[in-house]
Protein backbone atom coordinates (compact mmCIF):
# COMPACT_ATOMS: atom_id res chain seq x y z
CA UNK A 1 184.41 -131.87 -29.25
CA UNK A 2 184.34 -129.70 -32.61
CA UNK A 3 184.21 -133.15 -34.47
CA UNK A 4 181.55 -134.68 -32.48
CA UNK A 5 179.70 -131.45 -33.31
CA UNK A 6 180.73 -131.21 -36.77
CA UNK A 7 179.00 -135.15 -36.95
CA UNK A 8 176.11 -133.90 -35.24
CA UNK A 9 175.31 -131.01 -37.59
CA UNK A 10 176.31 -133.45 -40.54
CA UNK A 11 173.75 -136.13 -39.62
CA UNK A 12 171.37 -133.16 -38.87
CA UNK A 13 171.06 -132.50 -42.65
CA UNK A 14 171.13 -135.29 -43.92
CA UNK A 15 167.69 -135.77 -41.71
CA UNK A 16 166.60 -132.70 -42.84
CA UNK A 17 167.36 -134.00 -46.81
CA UNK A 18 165.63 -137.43 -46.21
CA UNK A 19 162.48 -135.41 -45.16
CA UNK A 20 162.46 -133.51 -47.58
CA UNK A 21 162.89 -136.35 -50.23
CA UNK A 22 159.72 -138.32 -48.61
CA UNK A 23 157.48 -135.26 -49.00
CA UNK A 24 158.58 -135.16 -52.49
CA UNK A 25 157.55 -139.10 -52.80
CA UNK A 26 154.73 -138.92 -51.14
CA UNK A 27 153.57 -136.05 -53.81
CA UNK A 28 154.38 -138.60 -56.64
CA UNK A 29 152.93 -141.56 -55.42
CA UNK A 30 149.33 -138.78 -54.11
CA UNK A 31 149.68 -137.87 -58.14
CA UNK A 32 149.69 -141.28 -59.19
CA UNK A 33 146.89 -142.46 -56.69
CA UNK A 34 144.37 -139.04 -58.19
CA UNK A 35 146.17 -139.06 -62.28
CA UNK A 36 148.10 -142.25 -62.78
CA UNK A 37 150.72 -140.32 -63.53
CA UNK A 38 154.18 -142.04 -62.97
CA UNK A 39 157.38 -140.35 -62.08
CA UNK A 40 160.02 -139.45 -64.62
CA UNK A 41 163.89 -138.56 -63.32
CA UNK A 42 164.40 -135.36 -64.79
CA UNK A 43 167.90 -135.46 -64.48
CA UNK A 44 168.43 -138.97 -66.18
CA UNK A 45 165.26 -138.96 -68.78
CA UNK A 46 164.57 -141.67 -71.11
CA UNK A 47 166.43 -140.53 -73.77
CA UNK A 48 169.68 -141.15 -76.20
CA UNK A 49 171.16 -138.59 -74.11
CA UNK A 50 171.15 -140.43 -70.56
CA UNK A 51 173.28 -143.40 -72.17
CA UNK A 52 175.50 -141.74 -75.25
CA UNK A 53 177.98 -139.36 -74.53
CA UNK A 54 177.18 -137.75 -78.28
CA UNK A 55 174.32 -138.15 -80.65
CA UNK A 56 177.23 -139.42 -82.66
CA UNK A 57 177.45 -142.34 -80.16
CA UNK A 58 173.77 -142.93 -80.51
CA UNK A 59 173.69 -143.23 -84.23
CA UNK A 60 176.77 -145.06 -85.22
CA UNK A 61 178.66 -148.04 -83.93
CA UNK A 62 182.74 -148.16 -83.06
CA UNK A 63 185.38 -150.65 -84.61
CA UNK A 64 187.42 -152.02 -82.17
CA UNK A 65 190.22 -152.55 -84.93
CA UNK A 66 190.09 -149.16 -86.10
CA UNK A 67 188.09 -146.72 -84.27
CA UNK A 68 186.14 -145.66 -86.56
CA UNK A 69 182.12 -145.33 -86.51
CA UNK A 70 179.90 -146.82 -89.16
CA UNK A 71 176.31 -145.94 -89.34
CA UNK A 72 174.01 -148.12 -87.25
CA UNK A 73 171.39 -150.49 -89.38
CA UNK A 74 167.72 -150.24 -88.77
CA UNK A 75 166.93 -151.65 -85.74
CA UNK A 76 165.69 -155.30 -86.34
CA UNK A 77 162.35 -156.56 -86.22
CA UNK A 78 161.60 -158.96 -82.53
CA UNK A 79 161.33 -161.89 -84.69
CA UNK A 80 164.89 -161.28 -85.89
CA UNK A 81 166.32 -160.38 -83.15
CA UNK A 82 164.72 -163.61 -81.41
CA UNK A 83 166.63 -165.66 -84.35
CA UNK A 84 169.96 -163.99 -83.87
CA UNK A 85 170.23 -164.63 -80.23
CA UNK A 86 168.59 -168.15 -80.37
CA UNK A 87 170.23 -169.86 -83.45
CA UNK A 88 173.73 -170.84 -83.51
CA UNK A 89 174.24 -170.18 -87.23
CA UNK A 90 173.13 -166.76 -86.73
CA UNK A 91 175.17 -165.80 -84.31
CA UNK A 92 178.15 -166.17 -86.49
CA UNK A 93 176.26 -163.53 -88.49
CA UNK A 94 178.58 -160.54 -89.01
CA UNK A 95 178.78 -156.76 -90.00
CA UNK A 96 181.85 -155.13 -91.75
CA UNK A 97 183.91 -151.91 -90.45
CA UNK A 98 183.02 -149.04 -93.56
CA UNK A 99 186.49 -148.12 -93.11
CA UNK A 100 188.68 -151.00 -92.65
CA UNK A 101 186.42 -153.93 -93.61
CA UNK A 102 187.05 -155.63 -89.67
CA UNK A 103 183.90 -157.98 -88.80
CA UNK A 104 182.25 -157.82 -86.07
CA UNK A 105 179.11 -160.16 -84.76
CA UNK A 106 175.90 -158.75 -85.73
CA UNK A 107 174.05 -159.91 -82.53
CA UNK A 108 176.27 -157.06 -80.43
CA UNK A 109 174.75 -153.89 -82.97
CA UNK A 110 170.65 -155.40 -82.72
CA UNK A 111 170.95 -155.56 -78.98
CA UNK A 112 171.35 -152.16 -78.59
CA UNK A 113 168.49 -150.09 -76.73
CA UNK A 114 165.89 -149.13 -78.88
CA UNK A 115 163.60 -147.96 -75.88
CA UNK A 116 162.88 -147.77 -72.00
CA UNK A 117 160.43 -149.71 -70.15
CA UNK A 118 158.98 -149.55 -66.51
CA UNK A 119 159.41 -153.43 -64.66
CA UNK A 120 155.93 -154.62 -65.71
CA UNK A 121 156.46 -154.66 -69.28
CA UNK A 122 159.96 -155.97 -68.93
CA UNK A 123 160.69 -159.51 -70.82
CA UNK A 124 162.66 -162.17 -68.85
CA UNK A 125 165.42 -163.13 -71.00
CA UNK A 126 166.11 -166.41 -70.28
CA UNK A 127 162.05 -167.69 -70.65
CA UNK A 128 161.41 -164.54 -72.94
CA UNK A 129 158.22 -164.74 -71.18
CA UNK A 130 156.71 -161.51 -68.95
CA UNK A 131 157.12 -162.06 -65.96
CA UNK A 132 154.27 -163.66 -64.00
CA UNK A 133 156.24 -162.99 -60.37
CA UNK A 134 155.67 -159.27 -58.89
CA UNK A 135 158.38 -157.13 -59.26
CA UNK A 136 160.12 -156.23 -55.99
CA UNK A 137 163.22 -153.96 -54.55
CA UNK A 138 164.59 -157.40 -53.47
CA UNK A 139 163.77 -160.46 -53.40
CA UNK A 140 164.91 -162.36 -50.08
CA UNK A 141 167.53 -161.22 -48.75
CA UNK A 142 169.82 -159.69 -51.16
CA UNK A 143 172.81 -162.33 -52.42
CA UNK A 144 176.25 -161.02 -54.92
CA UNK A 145 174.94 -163.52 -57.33
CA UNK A 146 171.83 -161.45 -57.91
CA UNK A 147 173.97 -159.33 -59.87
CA UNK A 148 174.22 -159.98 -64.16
CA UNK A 149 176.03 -157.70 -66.44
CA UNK A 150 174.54 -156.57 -69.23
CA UNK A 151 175.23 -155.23 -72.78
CA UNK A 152 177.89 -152.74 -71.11
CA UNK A 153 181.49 -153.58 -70.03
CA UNK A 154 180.98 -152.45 -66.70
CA UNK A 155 182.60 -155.75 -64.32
CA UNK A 156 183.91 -152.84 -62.34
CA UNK A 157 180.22 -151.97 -61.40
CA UNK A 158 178.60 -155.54 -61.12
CA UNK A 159 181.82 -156.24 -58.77
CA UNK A 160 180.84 -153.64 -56.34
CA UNK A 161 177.26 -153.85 -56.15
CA UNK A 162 178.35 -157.76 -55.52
CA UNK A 163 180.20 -156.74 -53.11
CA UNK A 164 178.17 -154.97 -51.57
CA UNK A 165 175.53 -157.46 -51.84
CA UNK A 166 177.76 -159.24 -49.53
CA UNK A 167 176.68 -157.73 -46.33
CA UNK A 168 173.04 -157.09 -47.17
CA UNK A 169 172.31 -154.98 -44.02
CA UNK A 170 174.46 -152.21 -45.69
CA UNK A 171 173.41 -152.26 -48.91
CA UNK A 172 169.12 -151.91 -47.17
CA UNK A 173 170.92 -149.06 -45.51
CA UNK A 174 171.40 -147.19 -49.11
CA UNK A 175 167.89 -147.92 -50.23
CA UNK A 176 164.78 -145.93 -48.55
CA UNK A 177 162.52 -147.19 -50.84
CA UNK A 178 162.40 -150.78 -50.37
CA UNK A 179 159.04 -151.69 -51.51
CA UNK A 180 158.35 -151.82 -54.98
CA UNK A 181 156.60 -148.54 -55.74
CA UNK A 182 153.79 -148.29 -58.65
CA UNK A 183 154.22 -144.74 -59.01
CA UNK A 184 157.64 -145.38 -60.12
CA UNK A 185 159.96 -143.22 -57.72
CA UNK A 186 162.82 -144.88 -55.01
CA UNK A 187 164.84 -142.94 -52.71
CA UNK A 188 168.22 -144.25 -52.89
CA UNK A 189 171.27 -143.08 -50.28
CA UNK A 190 174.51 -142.00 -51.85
CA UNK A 191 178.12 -140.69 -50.61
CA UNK A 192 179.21 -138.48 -53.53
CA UNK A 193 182.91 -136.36 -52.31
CA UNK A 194 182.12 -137.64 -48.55
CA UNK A 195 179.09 -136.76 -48.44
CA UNK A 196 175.51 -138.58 -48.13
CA UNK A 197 172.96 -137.65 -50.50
CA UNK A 198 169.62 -138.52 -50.83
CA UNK A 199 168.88 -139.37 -55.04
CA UNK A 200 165.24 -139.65 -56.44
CA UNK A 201 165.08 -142.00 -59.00
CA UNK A 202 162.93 -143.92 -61.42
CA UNK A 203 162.48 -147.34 -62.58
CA UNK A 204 162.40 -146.46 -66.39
CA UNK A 205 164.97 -148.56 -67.64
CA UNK A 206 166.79 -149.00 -71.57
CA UNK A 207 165.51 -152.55 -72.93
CA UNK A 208 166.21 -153.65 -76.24
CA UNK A 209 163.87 -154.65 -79.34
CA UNK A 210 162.48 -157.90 -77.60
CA UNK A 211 162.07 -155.71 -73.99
CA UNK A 212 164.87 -157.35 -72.37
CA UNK A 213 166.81 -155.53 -69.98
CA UNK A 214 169.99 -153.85 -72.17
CA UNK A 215 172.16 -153.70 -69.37
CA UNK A 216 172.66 -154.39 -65.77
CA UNK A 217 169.76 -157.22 -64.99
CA UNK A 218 169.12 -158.79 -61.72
CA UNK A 219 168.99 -163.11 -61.57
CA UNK A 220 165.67 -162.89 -59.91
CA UNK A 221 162.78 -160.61 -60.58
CA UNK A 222 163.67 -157.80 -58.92
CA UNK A 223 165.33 -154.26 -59.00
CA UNK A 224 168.35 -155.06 -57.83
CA UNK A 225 170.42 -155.38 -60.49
CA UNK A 226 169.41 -152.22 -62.55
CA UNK A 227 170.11 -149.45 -60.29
């Protein structure tokens, strides 16, 4: 009896959380309707800080030979950048470790982020076109090859959502927000120490110099992938 209570009182506030998180999108998407304002996660903003763990990290790039950190080069131009990941030749391009001389292809140092970007002014990067197809939560039914890694070693990641992917009916369970919202803010559902919360985030996302998605991308247009 105590643990059918102790559900009962559990599923009680997370209720009482969800509405609470729907007035608070509902206030976004009235001050977007009245200002145009779009919603900005506070607690991940679009800065070096959400995806470095130092400024050091955000400034410098690591050897894998040595370890060490040599200063990053000016961020190249789109035209450049558009030649290094198109032509053969200059993907073989290289830079050299400042301490121990290692090489290590160019193309992996210019497709770093050098901004964020809401969906709408996100490049494809397989037609490097905008996209002409609405942006949407999902896009069908959600499949595990909608997931694509990025710029990030993070299998671990694409693996799960994959997974999870797998049984689509859970995975609508974790999203609120399934409709692509123009204010910018999604409600997403998740268990952090046993416990559901209920997250507020954006759709600001790190793109790189040509405004391709840097890291986790979805196959078809759609939010999926970059959660």
């Amino acid at each position: 009896a105590s643990t059918s209570s102790g559900a009962a009182v559990t599923f009680e506030r997370l209720e009482d959380v969800e509405r609470v998180a729907q007035e608070q999108v509902e206030a976004i998407n009235a001050l977007y309707r009245s200002d145009g304002i779009t919603f900005v996660d506070p607690s991940f903003p679009p800065t070096d800080r959400s995806l470095y763990m130092s400024t050091e990290s955000a400034t410098t790039w690591k050897c894998r030979a040595c370890g060490h950190r040599s200063p990053l080069p000016p961020p190249p131009s789109e035209q450049e950048l558009f030649r290094l990941m198109t032509d053969r030749s200059a993907r073989e391009e290289t830079l050299a470790c400042a301490s121990c001389g290692s090489l290590h292809a160019a193309i992996e140092v210019a497709s770093r982020p050098t901004g964020w970007k809401r969906p709408r002014e996100i490049r494809d990067d397989v037609s490097f076109q905008y996209s002409s197809v609405p942006w949407v939560v999902f896009r069908g039914e959600p499949r595990a090859d909608d997931i694509r890694q990025g710029g990030v070693g993070n299998c671990w990641l694409v693996c799960a959502l994959s997974c999870l992917a797998e049984t689509p009916d859970n995975l609508l369970r974790i999203m609120l927000t399934r409709e692509y919202n123009h204010a910018g803010a999604y409600q997403v559902r998740l268990c952090l120490a046993g416990e559901w919360h209920t997250v507020l985030i954006d759709d600001v996302l790190p793109t790189n110099q040509l405004s391709f998605l840097a890291y986790l991308k979805a196959a078809r247009p759609s939010l999926l992938g970059p959660p």
